[in-house]
N, C-alpha and C. Protein backbone atom coordinates (compact mmCIF):
# COMPACT_ATOMS: atom_id res chain seq x y z
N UNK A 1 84.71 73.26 205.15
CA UNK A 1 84.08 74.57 205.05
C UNK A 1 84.75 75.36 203.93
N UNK A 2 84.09 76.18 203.06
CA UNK A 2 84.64 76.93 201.82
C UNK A 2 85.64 77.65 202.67
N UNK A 3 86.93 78.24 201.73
CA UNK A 3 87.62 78.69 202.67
C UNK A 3 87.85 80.18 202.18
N UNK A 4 87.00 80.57 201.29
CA UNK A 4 86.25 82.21 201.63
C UNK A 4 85.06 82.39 200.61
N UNK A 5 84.09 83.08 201.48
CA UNK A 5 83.08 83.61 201.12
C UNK A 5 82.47 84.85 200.43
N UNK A 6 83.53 85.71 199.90
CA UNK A 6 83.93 86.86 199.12
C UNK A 6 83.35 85.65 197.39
N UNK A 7 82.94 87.05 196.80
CA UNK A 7 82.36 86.50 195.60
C UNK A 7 83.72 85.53 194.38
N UNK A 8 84.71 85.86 195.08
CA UNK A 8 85.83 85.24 193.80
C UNK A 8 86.46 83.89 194.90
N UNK A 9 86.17 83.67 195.79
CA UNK A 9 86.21 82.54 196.56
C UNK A 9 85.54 81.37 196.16
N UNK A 10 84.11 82.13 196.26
CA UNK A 10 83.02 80.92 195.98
C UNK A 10 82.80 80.75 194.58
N UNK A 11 83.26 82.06 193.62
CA UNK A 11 83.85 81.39 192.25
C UNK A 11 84.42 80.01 192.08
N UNK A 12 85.26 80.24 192.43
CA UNK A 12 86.34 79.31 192.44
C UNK A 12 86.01 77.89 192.95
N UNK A 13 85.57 78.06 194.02
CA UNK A 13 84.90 76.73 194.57
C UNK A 13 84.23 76.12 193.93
N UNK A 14 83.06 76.58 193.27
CA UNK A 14 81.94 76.71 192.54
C UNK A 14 82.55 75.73 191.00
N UNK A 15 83.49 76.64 190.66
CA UNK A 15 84.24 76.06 189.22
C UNK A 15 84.49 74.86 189.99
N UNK A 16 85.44 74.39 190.71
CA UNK A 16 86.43 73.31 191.28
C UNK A 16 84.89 72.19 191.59
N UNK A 17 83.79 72.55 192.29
CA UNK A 17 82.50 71.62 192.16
C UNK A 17 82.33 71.06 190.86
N UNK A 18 82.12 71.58 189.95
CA UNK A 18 81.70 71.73 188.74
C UNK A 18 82.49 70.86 187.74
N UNK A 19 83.89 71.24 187.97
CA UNK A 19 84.89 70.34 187.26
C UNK A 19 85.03 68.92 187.78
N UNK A 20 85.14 68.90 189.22
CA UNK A 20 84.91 67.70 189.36
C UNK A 20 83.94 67.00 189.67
N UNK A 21 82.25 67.03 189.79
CA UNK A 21 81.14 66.63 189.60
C UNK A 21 80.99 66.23 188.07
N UNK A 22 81.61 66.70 187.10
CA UNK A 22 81.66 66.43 185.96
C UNK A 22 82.35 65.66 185.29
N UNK A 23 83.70 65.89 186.17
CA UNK A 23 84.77 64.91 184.95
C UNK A 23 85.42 65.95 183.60
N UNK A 24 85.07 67.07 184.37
CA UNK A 24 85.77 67.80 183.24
C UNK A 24 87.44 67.92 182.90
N UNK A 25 87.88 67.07 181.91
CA UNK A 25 89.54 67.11 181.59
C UNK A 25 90.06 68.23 181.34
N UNK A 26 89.76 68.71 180.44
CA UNK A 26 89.98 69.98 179.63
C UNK A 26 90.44 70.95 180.15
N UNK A 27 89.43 71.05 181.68
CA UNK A 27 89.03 72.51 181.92
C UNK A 27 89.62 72.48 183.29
N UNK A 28 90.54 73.61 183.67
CA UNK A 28 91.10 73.70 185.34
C UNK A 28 90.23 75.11 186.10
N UNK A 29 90.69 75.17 186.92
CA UNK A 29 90.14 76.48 187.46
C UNK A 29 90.21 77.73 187.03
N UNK A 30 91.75 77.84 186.64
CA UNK A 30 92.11 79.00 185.95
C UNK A 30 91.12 79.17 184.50
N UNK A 31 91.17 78.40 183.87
CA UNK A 31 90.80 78.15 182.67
C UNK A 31 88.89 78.24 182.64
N UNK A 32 88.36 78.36 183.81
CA UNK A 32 86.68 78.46 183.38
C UNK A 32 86.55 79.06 183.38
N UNK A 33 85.53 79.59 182.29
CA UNK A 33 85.17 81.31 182.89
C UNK A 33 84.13 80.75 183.37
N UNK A 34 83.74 82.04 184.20
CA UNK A 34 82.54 81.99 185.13
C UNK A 34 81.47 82.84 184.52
N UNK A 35 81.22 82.91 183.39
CA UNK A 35 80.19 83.27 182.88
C UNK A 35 80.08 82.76 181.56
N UNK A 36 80.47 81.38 181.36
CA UNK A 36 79.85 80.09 180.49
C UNK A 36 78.70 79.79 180.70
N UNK A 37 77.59 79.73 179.68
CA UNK A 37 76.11 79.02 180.20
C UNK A 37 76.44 77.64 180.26
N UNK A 38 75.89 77.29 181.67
CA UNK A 38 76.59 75.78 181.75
C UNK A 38 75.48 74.83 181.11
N UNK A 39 74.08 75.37 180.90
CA UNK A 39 73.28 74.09 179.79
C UNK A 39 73.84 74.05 178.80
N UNK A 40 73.67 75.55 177.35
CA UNK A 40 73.97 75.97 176.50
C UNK A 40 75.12 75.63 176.25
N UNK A 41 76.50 76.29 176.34
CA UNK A 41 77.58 76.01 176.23
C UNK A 41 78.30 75.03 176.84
N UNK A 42 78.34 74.53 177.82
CA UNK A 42 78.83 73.34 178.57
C UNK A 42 77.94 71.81 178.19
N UNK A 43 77.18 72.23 178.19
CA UNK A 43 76.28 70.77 177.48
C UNK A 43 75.72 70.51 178.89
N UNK A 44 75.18 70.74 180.30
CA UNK A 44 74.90 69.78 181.23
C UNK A 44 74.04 69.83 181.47
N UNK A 45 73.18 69.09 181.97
CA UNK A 45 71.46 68.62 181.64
C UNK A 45 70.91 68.41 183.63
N UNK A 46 69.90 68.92 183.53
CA UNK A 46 69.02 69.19 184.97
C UNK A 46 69.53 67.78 185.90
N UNK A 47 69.99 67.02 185.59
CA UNK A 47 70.24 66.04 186.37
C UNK A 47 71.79 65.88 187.14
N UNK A 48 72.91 66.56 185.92
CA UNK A 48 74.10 67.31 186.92
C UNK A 48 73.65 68.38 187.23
N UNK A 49 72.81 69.30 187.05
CA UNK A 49 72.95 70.51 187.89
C UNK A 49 72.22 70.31 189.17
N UNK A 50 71.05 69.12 189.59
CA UNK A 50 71.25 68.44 190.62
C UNK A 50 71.91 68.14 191.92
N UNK A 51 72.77 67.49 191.21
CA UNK A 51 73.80 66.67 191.78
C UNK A 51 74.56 67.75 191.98
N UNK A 52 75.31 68.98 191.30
CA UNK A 52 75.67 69.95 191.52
C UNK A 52 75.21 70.73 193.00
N UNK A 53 73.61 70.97 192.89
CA UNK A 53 73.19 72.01 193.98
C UNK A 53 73.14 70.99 194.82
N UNK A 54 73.21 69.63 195.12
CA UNK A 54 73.22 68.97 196.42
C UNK A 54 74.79 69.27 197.32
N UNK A 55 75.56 69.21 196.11
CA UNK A 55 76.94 69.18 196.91
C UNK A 55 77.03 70.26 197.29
N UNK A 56 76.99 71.49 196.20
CA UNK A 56 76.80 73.16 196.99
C UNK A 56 75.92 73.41 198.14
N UNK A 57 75.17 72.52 198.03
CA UNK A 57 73.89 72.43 199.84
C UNK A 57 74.82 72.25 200.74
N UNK A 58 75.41 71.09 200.55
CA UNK A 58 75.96 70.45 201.52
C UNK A 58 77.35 71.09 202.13
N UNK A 59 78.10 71.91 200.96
CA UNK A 59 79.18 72.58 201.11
C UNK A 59 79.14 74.17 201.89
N UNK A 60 78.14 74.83 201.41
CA UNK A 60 77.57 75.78 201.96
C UNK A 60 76.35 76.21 202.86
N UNK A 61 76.15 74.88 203.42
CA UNK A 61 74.74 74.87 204.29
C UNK A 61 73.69 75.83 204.18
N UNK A 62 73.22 75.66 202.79
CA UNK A 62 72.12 76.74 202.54
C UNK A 62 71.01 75.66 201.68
N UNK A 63 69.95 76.06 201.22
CA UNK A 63 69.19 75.75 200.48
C UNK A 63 68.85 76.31 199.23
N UNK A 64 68.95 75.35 198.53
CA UNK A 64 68.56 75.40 196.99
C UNK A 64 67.34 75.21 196.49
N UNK A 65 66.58 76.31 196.41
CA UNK A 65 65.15 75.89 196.00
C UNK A 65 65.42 75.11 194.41
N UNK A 66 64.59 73.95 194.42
CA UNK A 66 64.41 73.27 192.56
C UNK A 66 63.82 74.60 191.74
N UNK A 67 62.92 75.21 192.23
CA UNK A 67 62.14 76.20 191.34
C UNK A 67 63.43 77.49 191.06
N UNK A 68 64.53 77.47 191.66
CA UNK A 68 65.76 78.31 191.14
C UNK A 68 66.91 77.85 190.34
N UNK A 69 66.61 76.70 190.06
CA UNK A 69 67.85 75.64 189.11
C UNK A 69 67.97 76.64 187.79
N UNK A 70 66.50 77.09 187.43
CA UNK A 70 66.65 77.49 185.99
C UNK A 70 67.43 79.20 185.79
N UNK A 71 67.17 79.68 186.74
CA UNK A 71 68.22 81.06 187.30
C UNK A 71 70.07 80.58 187.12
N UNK A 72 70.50 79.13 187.64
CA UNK A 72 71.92 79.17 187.78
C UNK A 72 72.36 78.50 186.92
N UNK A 73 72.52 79.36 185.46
CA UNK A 73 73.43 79.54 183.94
C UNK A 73 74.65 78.89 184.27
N UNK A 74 75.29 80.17 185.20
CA UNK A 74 76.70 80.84 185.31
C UNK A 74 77.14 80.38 186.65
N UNK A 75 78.43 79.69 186.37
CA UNK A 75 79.18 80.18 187.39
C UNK A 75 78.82 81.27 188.59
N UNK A 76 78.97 82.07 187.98
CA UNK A 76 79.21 83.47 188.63
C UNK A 76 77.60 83.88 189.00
N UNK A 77 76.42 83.74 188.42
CA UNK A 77 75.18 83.47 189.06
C UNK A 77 74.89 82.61 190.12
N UNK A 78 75.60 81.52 190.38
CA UNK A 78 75.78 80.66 191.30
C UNK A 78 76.31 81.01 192.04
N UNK A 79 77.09 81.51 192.05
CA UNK A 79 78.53 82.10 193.56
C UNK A 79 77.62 83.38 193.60
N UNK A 80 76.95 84.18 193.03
CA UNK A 80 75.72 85.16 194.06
C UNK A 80 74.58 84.87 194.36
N UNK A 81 74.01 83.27 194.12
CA UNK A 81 73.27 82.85 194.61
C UNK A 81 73.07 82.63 196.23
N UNK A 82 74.39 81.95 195.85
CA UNK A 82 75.08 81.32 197.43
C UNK A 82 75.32 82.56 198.36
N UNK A 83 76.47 83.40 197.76
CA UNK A 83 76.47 84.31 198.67
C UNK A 83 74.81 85.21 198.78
N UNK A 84 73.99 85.28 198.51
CA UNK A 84 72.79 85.53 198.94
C UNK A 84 72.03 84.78 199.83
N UNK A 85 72.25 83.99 199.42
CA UNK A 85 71.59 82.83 200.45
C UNK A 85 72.02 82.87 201.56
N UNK A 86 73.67 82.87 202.27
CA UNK A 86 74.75 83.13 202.68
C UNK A 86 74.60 84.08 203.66
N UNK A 87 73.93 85.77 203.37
CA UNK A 87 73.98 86.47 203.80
C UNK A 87 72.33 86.71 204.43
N UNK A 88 71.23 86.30 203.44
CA UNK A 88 69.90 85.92 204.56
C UNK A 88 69.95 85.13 205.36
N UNK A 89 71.14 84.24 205.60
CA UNK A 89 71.15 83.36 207.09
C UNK A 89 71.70 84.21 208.20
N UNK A 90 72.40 84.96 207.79
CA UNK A 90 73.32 86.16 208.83
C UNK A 90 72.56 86.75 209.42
């Protein structure tokens, strides 16, 4: 279970998915910003961001509509996705 749900929690999580769904060397937690466009600037193509929102499904027991993939740029668009999602289950 994420182990907080405050918007700089699921930052973080979010990055730590990301880095390692990817294989990213380079880049640690500290070190992402969360408002990198992850197509644009990161280079990653509809098929990790995928694989991305399955594990965030699975991590945060919410649903990821496909028709919202093109909304989550950012980091940080993503971690208020979730926490939205998050908080219409409440």
């Amino acid at each position: 279970m994420p182990e907080s749900n405050d918007i700089k929690g699921i930052i973080k999580r979010v990055s730590e998915i990301i880095i390692e769904e990817l294989k990213l060397e380079d880049i640690t937690v500290a070190t992402f910003n969360p408002d990198l466009d992850l197509i644009d600037e990161l280079g990653i193509d509809s098929m990790d961001l995928a694989t991305i929102a399955l594990v965030l499904q699975d991590e945060y027991k919410i649903v990821i509509d496909e028709d919202d993939y093109p909304k989550l740029k950012t980091v940080r668009l993503i971690a208020e996705y979730i926490q939205g999602k998050k908080t219409e289950k409440n």
